[in-house]
Protein backbone atom coordinates (compact mmCIF):
# COMPACT_ATOMS: atom_id res chain seq x y z
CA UNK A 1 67.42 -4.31 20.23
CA UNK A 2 70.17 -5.51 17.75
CA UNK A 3 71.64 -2.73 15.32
CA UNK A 4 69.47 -4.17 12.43
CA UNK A 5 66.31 -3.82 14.30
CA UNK A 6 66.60 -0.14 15.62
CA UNK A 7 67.32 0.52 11.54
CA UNK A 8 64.23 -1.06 11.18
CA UNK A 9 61.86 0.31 13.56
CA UNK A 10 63.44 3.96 12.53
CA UNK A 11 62.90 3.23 9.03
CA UNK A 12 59.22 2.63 9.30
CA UNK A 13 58.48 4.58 12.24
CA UNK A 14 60.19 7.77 11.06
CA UNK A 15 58.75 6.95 7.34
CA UNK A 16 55.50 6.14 8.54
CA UNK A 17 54.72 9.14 11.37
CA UNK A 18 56.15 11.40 8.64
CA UNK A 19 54.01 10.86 5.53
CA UNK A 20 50.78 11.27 8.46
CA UNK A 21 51.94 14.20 9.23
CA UNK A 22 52.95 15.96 5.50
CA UNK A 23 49.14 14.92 5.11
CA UNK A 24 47.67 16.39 7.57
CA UNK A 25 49.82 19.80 7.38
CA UNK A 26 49.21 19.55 4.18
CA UNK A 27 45.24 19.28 3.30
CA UNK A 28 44.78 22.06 6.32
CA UNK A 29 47.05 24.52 4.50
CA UNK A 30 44.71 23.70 1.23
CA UNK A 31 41.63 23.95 2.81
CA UNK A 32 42.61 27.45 4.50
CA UNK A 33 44.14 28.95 1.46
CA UNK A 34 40.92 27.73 -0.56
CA UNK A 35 39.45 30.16 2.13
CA UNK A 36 37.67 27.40 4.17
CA UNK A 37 36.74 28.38 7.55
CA UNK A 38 38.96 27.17 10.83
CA UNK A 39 36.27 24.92 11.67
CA UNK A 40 36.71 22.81 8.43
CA UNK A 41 40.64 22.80 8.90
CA UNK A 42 40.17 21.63 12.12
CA UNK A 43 38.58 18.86 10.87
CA UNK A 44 41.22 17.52 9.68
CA UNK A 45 42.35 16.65 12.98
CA UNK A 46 39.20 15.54 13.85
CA UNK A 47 38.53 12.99 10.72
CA UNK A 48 42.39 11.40 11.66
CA UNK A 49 41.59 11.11 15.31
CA UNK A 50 38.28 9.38 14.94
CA UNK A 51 40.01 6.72 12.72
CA UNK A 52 42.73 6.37 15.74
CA UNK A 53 40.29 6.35 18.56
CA UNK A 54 37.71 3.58 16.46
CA UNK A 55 40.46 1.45 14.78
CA UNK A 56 43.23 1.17 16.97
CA UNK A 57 42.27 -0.72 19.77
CA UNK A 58 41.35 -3.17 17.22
CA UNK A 59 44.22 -3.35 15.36
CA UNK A 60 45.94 -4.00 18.68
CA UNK A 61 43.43 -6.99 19.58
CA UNK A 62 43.58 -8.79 16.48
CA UNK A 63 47.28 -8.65 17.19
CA UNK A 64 47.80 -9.77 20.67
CA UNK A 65 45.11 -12.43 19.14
CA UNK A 66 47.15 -13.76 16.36
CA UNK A 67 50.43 -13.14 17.67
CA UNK A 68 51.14 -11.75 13.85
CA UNK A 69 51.88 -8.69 14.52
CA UNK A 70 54.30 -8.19 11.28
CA UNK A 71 51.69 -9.73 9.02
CA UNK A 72 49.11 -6.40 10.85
CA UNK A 73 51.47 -3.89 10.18
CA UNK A 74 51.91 -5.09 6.61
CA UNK A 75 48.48 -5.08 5.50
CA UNK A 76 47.58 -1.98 7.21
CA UNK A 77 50.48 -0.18 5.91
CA UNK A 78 49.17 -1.15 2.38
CA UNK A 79 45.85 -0.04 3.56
CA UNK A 80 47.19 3.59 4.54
CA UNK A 81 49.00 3.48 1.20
CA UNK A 82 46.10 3.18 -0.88
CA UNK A 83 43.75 5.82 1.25
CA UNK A 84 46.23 8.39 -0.30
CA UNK A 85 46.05 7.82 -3.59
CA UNK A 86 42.86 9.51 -4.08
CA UNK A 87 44.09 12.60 -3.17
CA UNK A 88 46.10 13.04 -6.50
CA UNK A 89 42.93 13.56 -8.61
CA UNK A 90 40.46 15.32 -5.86
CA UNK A 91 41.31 19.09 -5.79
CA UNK A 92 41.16 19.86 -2.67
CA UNK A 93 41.52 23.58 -3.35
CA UNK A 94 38.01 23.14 -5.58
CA UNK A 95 35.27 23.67 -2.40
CA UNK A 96 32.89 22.41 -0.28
CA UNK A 97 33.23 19.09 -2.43
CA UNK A 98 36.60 18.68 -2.72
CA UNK A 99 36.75 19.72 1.22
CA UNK A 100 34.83 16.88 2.53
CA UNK A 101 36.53 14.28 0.37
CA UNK A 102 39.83 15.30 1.17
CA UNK A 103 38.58 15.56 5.43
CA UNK A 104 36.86 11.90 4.45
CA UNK A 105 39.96 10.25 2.71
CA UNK A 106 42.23 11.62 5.45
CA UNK A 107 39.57 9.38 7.98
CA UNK A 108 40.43 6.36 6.05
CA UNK A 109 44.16 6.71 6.22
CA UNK A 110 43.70 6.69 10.08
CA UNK A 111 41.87 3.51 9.88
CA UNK A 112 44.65 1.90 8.53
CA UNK A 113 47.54 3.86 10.10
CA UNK A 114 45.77 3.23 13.60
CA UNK A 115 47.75 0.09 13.63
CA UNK A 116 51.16 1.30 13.76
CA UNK A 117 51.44 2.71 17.58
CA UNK A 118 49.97 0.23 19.44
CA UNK A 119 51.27 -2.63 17.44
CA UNK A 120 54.99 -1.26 17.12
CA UNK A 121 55.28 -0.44 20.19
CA UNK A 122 54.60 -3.88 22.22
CA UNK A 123 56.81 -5.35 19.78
CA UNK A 124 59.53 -2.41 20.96
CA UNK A 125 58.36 -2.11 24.60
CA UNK A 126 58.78 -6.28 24.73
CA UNK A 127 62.31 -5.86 23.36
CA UNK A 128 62.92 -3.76 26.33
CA UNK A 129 62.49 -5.53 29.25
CA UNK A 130 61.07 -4.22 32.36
CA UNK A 131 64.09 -2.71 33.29
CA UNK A 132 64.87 -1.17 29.75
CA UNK A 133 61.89 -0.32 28.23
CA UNK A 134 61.99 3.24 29.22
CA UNK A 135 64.77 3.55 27.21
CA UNK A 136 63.39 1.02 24.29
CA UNK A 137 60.05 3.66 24.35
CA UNK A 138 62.53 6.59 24.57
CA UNK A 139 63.97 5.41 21.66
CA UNK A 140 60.70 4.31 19.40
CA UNK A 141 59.23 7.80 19.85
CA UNK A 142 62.63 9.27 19.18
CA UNK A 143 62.51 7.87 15.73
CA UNK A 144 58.86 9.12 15.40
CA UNK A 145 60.05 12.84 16.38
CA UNK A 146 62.67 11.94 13.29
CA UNK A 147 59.31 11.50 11.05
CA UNK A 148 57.39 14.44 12.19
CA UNK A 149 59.99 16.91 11.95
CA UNK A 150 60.59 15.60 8.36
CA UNK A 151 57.14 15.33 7.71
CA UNK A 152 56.95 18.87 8.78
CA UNK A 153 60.22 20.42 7.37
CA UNK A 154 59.39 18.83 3.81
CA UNK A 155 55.56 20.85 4.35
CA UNK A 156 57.28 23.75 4.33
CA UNK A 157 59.48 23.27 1.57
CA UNK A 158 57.39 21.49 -0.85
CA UNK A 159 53.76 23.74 -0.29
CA UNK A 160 55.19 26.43 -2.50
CA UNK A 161 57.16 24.32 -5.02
CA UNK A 162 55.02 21.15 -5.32
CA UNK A 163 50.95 20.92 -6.99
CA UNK A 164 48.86 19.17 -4.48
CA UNK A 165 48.33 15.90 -6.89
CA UNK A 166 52.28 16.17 -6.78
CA UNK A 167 52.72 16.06 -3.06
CA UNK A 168 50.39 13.23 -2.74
CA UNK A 169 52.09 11.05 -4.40
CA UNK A 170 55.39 11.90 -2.43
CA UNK A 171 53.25 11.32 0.45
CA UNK A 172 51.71 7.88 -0.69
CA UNK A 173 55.70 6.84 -1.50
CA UNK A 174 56.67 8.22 2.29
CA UNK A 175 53.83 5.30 3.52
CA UNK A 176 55.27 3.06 0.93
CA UNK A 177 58.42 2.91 2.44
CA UNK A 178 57.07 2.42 5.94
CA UNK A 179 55.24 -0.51 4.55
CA UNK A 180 58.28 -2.28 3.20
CA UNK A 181 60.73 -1.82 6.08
CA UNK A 182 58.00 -3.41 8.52
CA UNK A 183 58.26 -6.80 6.38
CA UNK A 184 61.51 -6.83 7.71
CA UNK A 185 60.50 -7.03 11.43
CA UNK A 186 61.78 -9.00 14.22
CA UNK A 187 58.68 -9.56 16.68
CA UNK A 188 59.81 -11.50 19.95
CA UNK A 189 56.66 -10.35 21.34
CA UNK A 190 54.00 -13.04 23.09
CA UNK A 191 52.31 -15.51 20.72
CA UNK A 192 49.65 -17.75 21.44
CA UNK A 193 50.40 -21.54 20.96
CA UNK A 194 47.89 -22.14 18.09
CA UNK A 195 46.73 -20.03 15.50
CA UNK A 196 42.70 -19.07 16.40
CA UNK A 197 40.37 -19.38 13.49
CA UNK A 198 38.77 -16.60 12.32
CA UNK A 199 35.81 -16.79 14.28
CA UNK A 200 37.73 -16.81 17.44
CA UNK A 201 39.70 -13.98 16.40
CA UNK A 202 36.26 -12.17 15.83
CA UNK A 203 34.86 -13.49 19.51
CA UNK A 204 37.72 -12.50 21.26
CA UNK A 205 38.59 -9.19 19.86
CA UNK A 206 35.17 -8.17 20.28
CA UNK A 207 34.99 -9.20 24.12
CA UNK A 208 38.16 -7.62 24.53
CA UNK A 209 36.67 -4.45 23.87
CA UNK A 210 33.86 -4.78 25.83
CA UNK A 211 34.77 -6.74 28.56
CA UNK A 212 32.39 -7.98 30.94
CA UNK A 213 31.99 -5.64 34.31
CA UNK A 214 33.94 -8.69 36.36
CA UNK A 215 36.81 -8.56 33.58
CA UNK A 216 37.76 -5.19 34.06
CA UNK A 217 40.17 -5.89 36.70
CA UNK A 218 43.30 -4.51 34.33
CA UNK A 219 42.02 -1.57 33.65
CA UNK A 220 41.87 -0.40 37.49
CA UNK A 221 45.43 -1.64 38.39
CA UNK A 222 47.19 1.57 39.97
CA UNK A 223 44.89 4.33 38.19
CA UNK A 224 45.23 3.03 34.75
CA UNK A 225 41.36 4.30 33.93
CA UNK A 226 42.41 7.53 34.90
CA UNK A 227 45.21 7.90 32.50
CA UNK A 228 43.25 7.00 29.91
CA UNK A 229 40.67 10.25 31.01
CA UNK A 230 43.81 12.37 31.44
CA UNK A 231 45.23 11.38 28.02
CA UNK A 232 41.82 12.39 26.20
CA UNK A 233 41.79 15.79 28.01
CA UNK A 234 44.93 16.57 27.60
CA UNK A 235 44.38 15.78 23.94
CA UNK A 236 41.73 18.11 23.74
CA UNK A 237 43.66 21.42 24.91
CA UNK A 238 46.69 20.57 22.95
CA UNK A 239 44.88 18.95 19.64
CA UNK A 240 42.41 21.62 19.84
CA UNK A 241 45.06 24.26 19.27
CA UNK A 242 46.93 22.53 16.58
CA UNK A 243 44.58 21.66 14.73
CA UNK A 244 44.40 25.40 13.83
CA UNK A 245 48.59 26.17 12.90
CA UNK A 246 48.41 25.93 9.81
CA UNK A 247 45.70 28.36 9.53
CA UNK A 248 46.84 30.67 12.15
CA UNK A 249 50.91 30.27 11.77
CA UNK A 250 50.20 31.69 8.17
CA UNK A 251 47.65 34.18 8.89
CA UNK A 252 47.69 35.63 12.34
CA UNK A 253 51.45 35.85 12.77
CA UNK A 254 52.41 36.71 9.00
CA UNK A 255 54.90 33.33 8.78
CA UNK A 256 55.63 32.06 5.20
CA UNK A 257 55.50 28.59 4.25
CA UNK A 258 58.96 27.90 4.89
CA UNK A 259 59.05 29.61 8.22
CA UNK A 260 55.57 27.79 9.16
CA UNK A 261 57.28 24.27 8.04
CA UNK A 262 60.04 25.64 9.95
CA UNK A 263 58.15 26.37 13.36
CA UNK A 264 56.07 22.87 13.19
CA UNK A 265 59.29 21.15 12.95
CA UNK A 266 60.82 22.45 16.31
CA UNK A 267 58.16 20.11 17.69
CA UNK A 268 59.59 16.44 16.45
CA UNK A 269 62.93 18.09 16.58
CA UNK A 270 62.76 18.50 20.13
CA UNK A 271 61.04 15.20 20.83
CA UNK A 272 64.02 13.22 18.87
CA UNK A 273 66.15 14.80 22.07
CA UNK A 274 63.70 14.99 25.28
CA UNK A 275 62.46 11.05 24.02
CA UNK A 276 65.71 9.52 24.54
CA UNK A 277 66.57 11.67 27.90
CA UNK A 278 62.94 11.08 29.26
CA UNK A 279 63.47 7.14 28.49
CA UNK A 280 66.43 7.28 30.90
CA UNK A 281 64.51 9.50 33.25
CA UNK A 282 61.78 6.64 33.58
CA UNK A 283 64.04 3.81 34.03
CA UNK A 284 64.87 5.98 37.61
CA UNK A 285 62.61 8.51 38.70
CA UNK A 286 59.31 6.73 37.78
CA UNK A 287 56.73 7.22 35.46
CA UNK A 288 54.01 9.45 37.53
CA UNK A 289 56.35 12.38 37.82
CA UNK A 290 56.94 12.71 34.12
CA UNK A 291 53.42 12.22 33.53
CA UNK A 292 52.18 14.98 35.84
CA UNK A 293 55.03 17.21 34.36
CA UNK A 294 54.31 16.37 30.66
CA UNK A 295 50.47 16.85 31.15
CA UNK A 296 50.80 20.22 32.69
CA UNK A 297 53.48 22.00 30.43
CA UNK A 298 50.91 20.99 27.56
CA UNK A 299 48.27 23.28 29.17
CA UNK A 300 50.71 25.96 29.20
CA UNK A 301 51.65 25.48 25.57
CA UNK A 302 48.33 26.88 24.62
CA UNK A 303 48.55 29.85 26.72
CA UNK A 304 52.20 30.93 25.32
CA UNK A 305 50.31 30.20 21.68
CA UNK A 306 47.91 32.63 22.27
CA UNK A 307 50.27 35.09 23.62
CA UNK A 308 52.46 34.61 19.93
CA UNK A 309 50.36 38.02 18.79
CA UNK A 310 51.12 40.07 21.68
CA UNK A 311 54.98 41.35 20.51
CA UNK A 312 54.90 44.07 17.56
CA UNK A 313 57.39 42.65 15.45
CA UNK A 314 57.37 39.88 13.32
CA UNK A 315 60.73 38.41 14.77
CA UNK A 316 58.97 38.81 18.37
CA UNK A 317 55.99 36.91 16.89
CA UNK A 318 58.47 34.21 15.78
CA UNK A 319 60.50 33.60 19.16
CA UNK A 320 57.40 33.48 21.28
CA UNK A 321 56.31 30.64 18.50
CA UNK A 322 59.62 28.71 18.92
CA UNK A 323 59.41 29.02 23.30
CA UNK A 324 55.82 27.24 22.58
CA UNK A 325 56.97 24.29 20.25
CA UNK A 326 59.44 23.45 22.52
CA UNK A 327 57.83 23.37 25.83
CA UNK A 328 55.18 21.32 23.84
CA UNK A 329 58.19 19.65 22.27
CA UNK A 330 59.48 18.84 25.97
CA UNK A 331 55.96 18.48 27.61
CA UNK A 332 54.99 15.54 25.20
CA UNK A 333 57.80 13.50 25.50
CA UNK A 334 58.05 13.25 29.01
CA UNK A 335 54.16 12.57 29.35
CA UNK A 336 54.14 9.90 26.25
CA UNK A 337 57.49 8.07 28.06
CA UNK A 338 56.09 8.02 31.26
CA UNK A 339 52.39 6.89 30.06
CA UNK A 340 53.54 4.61 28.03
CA UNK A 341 56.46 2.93 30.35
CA UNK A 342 53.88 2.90 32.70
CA UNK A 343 51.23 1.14 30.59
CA UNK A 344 53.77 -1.55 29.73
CA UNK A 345 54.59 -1.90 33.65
CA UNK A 346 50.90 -2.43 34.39
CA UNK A 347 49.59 -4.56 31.17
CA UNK A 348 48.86 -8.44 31.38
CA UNK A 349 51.41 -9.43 28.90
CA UNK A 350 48.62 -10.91 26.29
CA UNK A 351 46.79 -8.07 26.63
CA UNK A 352 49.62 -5.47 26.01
CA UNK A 353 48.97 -4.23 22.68
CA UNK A 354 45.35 -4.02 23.38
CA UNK A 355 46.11 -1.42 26.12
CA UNK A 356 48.30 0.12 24.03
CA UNK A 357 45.87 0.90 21.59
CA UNK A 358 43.71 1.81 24.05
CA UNK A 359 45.57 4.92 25.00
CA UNK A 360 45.29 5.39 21.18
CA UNK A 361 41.80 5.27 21.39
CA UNK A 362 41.70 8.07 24.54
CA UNK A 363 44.00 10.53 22.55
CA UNK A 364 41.47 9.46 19.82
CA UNK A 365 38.98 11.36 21.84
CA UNK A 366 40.52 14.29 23.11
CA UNK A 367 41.32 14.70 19.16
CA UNK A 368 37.84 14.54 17.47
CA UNK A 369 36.71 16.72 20.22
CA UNK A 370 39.43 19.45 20.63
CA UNK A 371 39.45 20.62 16.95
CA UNK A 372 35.51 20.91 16.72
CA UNK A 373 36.18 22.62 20.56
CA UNK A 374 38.61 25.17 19.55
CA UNK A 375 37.63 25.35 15.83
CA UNK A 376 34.05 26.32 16.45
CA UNK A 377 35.39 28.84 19.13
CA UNK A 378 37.29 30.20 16.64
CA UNK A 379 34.07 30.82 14.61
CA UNK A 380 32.71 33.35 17.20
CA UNK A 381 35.55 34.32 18.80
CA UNK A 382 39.42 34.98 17.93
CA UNK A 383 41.97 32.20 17.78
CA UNK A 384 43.97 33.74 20.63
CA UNK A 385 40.74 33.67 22.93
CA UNK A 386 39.84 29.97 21.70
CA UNK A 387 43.29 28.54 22.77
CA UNK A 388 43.70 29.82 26.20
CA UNK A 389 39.79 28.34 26.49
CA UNK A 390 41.29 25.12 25.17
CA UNK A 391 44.16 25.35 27.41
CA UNK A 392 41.32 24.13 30.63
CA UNK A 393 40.88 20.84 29.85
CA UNK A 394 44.94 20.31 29.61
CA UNK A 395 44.82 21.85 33.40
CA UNK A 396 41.78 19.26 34.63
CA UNK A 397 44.34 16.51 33.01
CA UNK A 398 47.27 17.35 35.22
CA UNK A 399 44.87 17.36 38.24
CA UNK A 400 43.59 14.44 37.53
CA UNK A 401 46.95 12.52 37.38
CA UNK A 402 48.72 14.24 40.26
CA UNK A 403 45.82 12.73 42.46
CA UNK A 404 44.62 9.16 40.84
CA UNK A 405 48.03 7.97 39.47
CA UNK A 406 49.77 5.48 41.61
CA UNK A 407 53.72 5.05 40.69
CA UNK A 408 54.43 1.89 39.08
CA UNK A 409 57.60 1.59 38.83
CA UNK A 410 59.50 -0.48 41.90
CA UNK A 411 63.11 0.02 41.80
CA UNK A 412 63.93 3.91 41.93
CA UNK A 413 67.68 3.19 41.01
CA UNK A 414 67.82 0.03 38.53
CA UNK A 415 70.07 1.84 35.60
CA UNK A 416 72.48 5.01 35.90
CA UNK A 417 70.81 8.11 33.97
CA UNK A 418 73.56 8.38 31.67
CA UNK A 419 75.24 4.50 32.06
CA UNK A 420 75.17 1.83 29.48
């Protein structure tokens, strides 16, 4: 990619991954401070996730259909834009009401911002190359971590200075911006050689999504189906549990605002490093290893969680929290680089998007289920025993990979680690 378009994919990825996530930190703070149980700020999680796992497998049909992949990221941007707006005049801090509104406006964003991943990155994984797009993925998701530790640093600060209707609209502006910077993309991905009506669009998108039993070929090539499984259990363990820090960051290990905002962010942080080092590792180890690796470090994330009570001090509380945001940190990128390098190895190249928002759709799952998992454990049962129950599933997911995963990379050696 040219200087001007890793500007541009930062802008709007960074700018688009961090208004989501200001959001989402945001209305489950609300909702747990308006003393709403854990199962209702878990559904936060849950309302995003079921937008991603309905919408973005579509998104990324229409696109590989049309070949206009700017003109989908523009609309839905303006789409996700608009979602937020409500949020200025419901009060979210009200009750049940303003609850559910706030859990059913957060469901619409996703529908919109389910776009962005799978579209963005064929567009980025295409300007890669087979031997590069490790490194093209490494560097995508780098400029996502950029976002989400923004998203979550500017949580922190802005909870205790900002009114909710306030913070809204900085939110709405963060999507704005994402928006805009997309109009400027350069997409050298596959286009078909005539623009499909409408109704073809419609016919095709909706037999790509349920394809026939004899055009399911794709999905089988070296254990792709089972990636997909792993990706929704491993979403389960690791979405379960967050889907309850800003609930339990505040309340079970005394953190303020700040220091919350603080702790989230070590997350992206980390990711802006381990993406870019784990896009290298791709382009020589493989992609299995780092799958395996990634899956299984983010069943042991919610195990060191739980353990974040055990120390008697507040600072001990606090340095077990930052030892589980980074292995999380580090267990996520090497399992996102590796899936998704290996995704782009295996995919048809008109039906890459499509499988990219396919994986969407499979996180999708693991993330509507693993907050109403963990969140209605919670109910009955403390947080600390709810995560290391959510922490199974994450465990099944690295089995599963280790054993159905077949490497797809071919050359072991193709770029140095640390070369140009």
């Amino acid at each position: 990619m040219s200087l001007r378009d890793r500007l541009v994919v930062t802008t709007a990825a960074a700018a688009r991954f961090g208004s989501g996530i200001l959001m989402g930190t945001a209305l489950g703070f609300y909702i747990g401070e308006s003393g709403g149980s854990d199962l209702a700020a878990a559904l936060v999680y849950t309302a995003y996730f079921a937008g991603m796992m309905v919408f973005a497998p579509v998104w990324g049909a229409v696109a590989d259909v049309t070949g206009r992949r700017r003109a989908v990221l523009v609309a839905t941007g303006l789409g996700a834009t608009l979602a937020v707006l409500p949020l200025t005049v419901v009060d979210v801090e009200s009750g049940s009401g303003g609850i559910w509104a706030a859990v059913g406006l957060r469901g619409l964003y996703a529908s919109f911002a389910a776009a962005f991943p799978p579209v963005m990155l064929t567009v980025v994984s295409a300007a890669g190359g087979e031997s590069g797009r490790g490194r093209s993925i490494g560097f995508f998701n780098s400029a996502r971590a950029v976002g989400f530790t923004g998203g979550q640093l500017t949580a922190g600060a802005l909870l205790g200075l900002l009114l909710p209707d306030s913070l809204f609209v900085v939110i709405a502006a963060l999507s704005l911006v994402s928006t805009v910077a997309v109009a400027f993309l350069l997409d050298d991905a596959p286009k078909p050689d005539t623009d499909p009506t409408l109704a073809e669009v419609v016919s095709e998108v909706r037999q790509r999504l349920l394809p026939a039993v004899d055009e399911r070929a794709h999905l089988r090539t070296n254990g792709l189906q089972w990636l997909y499984v792993a990706l929704a259990l491993r979403n389960m363990s690791v979405l379960g549990v967050m889907s309850l820090m800003p609930v339990y960051l505040p309340q079970s290990l005394g953190l303020s605002e700040f220091l919350m905002g603080v702790l989230l962010a070590l997350n992206p942080a980390g990711q802006a490093v381990f993406m870019l080092v784990f896009g290298r590792v791709a382009d020589v180890t493989g992609r299995k290893r780092l799958v395996t690796f990634g899956m299984a470090g983010s069943a042991l994330f919610a195990l060191v969680a739980a353990a974040a009570t055990l120390p008697a001090t507040a600072a001990g509380k606090f340095a077990v929290g930052v030892v589980a945001f980074l292995l999380i940190a580090a267990s996520f990128s090497a399992m996102t680089t590796g899936a998704l390098a290996f995704i782009g190895d295996v995919a048809p190249p008109n039906r890459e998007s499509e499988l990219m928002g396919l994986r969407t759709t499979a996180k999708g799952v693991g993330g509507v289920l693993g907050p109403v998992f963990v969140g209605g454990l919670a109910l009955v049962v403390s947080k600390e025993v709810a995560f290391v129950a959510g922490a199974v599933p994450g465990v099944l997911a690295t089995l599963l990979v280790a054993v159905t995963l077949v490497e797809s990379y071919g050359a072991r050696a193709r770029v140095p680690l640390f070369g140009s």
